[in-house]
Protein backbone atom coordinates (compact mmCIF):
# COMPACT_ATOMS: atom_id res chain seq x y z
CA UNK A 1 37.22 -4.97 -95.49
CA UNK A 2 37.98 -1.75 -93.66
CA UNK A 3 41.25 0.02 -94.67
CA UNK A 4 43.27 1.60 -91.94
CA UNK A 5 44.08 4.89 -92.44
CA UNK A 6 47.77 5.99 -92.37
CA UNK A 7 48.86 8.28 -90.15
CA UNK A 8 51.08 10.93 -91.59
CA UNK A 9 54.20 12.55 -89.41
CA UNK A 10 54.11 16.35 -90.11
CA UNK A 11 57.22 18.44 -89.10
CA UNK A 12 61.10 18.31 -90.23
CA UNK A 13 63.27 15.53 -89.51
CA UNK A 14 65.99 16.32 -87.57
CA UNK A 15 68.63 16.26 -90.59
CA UNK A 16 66.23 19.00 -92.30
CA UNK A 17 66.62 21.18 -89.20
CA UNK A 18 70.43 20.69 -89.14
CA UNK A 19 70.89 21.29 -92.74
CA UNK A 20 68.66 24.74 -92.61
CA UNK A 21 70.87 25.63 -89.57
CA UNK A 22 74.44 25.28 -91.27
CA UNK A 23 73.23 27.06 -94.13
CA UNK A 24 72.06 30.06 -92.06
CA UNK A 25 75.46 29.97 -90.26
CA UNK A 26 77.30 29.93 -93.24
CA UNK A 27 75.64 32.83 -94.90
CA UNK A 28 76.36 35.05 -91.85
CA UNK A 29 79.50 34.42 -91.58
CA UNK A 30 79.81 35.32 -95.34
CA UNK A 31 77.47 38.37 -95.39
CA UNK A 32 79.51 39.35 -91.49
CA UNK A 33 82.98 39.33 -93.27
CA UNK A 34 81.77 41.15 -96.50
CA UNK A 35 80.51 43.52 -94.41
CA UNK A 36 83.40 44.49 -92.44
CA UNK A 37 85.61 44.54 -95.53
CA UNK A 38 83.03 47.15 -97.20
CA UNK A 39 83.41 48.98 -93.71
CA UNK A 40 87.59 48.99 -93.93
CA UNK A 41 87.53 50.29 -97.36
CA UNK A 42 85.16 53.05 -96.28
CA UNK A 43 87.51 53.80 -93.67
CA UNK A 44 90.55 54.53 -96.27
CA UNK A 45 88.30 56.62 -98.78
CA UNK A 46 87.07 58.87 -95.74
CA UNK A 47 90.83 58.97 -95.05
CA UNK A 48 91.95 59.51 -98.47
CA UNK A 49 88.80 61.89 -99.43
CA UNK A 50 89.44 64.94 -96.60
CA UNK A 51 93.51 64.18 -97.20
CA UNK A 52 92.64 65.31 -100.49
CA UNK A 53 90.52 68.07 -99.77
CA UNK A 54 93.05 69.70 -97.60
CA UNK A 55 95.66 69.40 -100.26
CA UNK A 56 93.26 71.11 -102.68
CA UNK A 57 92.35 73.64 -99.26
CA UNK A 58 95.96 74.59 -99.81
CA UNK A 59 95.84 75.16 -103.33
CA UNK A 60 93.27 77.05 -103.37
CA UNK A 61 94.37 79.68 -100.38
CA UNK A 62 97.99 79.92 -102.65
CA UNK A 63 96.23 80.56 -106.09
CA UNK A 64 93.91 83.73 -103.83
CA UNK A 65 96.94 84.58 -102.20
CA UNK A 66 94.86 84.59 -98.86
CA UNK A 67 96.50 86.56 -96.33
CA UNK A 68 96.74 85.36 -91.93
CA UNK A 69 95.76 88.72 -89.98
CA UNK A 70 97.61 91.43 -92.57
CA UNK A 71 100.58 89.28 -94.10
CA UNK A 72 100.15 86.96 -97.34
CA UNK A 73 102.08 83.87 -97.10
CA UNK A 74 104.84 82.66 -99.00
CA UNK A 75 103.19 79.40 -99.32
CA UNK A 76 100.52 76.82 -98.33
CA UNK A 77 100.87 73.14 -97.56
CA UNK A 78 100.24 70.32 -95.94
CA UNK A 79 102.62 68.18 -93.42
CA UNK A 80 102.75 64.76 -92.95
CA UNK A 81 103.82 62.91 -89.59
CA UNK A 82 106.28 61.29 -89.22
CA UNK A 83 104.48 58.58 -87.49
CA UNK A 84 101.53 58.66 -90.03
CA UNK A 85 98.80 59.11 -87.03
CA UNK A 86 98.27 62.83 -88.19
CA UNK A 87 98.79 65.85 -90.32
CA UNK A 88 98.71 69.66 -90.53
CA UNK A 89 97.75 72.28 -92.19
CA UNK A 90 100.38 75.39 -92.22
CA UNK A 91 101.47 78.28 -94.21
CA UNK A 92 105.07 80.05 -94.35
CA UNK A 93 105.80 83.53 -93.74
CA UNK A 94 109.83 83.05 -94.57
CA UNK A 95 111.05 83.19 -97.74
CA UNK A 96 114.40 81.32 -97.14
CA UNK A 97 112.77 78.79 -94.75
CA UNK A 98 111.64 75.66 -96.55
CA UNK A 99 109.68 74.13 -93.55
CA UNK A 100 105.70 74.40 -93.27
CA UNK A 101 106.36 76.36 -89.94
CA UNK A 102 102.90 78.15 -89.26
CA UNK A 103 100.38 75.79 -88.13
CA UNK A 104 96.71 76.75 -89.42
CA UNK A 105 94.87 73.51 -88.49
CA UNK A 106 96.35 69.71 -86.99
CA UNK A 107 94.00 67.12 -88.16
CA UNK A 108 94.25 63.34 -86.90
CA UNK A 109 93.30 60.10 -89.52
CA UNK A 110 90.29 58.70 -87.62
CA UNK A 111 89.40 55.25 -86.60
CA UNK A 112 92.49 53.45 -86.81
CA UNK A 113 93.82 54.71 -90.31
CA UNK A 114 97.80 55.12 -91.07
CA UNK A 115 99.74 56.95 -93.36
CA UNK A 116 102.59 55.83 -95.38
CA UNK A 117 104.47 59.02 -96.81
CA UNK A 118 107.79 58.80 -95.48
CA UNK A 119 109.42 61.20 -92.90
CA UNK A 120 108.44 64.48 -93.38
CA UNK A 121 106.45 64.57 -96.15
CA UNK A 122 105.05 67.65 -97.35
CA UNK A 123 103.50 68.99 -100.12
CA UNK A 124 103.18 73.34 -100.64
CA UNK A 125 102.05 75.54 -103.09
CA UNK A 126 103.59 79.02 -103.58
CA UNK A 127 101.69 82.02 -103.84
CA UNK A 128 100.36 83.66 -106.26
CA UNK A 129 100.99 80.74 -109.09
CA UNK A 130 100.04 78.14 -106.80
CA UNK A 131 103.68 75.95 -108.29
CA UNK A 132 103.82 72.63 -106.28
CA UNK A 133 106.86 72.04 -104.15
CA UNK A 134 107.06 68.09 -103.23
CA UNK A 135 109.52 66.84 -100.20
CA UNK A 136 109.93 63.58 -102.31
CA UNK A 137 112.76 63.83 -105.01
CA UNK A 138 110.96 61.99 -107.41
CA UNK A 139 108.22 63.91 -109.96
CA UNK A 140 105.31 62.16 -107.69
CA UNK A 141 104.20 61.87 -104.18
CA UNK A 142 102.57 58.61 -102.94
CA UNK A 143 100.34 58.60 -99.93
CA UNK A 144 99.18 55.43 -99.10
CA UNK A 145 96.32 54.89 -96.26
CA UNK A 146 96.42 51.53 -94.58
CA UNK A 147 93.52 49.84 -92.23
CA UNK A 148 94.50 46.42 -91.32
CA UNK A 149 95.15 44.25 -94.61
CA UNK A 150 93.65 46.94 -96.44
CA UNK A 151 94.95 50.16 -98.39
CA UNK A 152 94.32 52.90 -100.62
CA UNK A 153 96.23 55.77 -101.91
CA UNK A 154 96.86 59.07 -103.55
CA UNK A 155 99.13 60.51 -106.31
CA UNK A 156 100.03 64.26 -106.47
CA UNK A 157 102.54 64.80 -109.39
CA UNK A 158 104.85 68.27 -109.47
CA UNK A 159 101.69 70.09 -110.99
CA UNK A 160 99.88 69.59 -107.99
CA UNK A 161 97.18 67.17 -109.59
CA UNK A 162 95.77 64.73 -107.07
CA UNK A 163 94.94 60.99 -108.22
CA UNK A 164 93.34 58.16 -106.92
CA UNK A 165 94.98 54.97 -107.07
């Protein structure tokens, strides 16, 4: 007797294919939105990072006493908006006058990036100790950056030391 030989089907059935298919959609659609959240929260620390650095910019000019053209400040500081798009870097060449009043540098929070502070929020250091004068009444100053659902802040307490939080 002569056996037949079976014929074998190579290739996927089509449930294989689908399965393989929903997988790969579901693991971009995971990896996608993990990405974009790592992307938001890079946002706030670039935000949060060079907010910082300009507070500590401003400490550092008070505690040299670094003069504009021949006159030392009274103080350095930094401004807050009021509608949290942007702040500035200014000095004061009045003693009685409280406000931040001589502009130095305006910077802008990039892509999309708010501040919460409250209305006029600034922070200054006198000159030569480099004391902290807050605008809040309280013995901290929250800044909070906010992207979407996302946020990330900074403490500076009356001594003029910055934390994350």
């Amino acid at each position: 007797m002569i056996k037949k030989k079976e014929k074998k089907e190579k290739g996927f059935t089509l449930i294989e294919i689908l399965i393989v298919v929903a997988l790969i959609g579901i693991l971009s659609v995971v990896s996608i939105t993990s990405m974009k959240s790592g992307q938001d929260q890079n946002k706030l620390k670039a935000a949060q990072a060079e907010t910082e650095s300009i507070i500590k910019l401003a400490q550092s000019y008070a505690l040299q006493g670094k003069k504009q053209g021949n006159i030392v400040p009274k103080y350095y500081g930094v401004k807050f908006s009021v509608d949290g798009k942007n702040y500035s870097f200014c000095s004061n060449l009045n003693d009685t006058d409280v406000d931040c009043n001589n502009l130095i540098e305006n910077y802008q929070f990039k892509n999309g990036v708010m501040l919460s502070a409250g209305q006029g929020t600034q922070i200054s250091f006198d000159i030569p100790y480099g004391n902290c004068r807050l605008s809040s009444a309280s013995d901290n100053l929250t800044l909070t950056f906010k992207f979407d659902n996302n946020s990330r802040g900074i403490i500076v307490n009356k001594g003029g030391a910055i934390t994350e939080n």
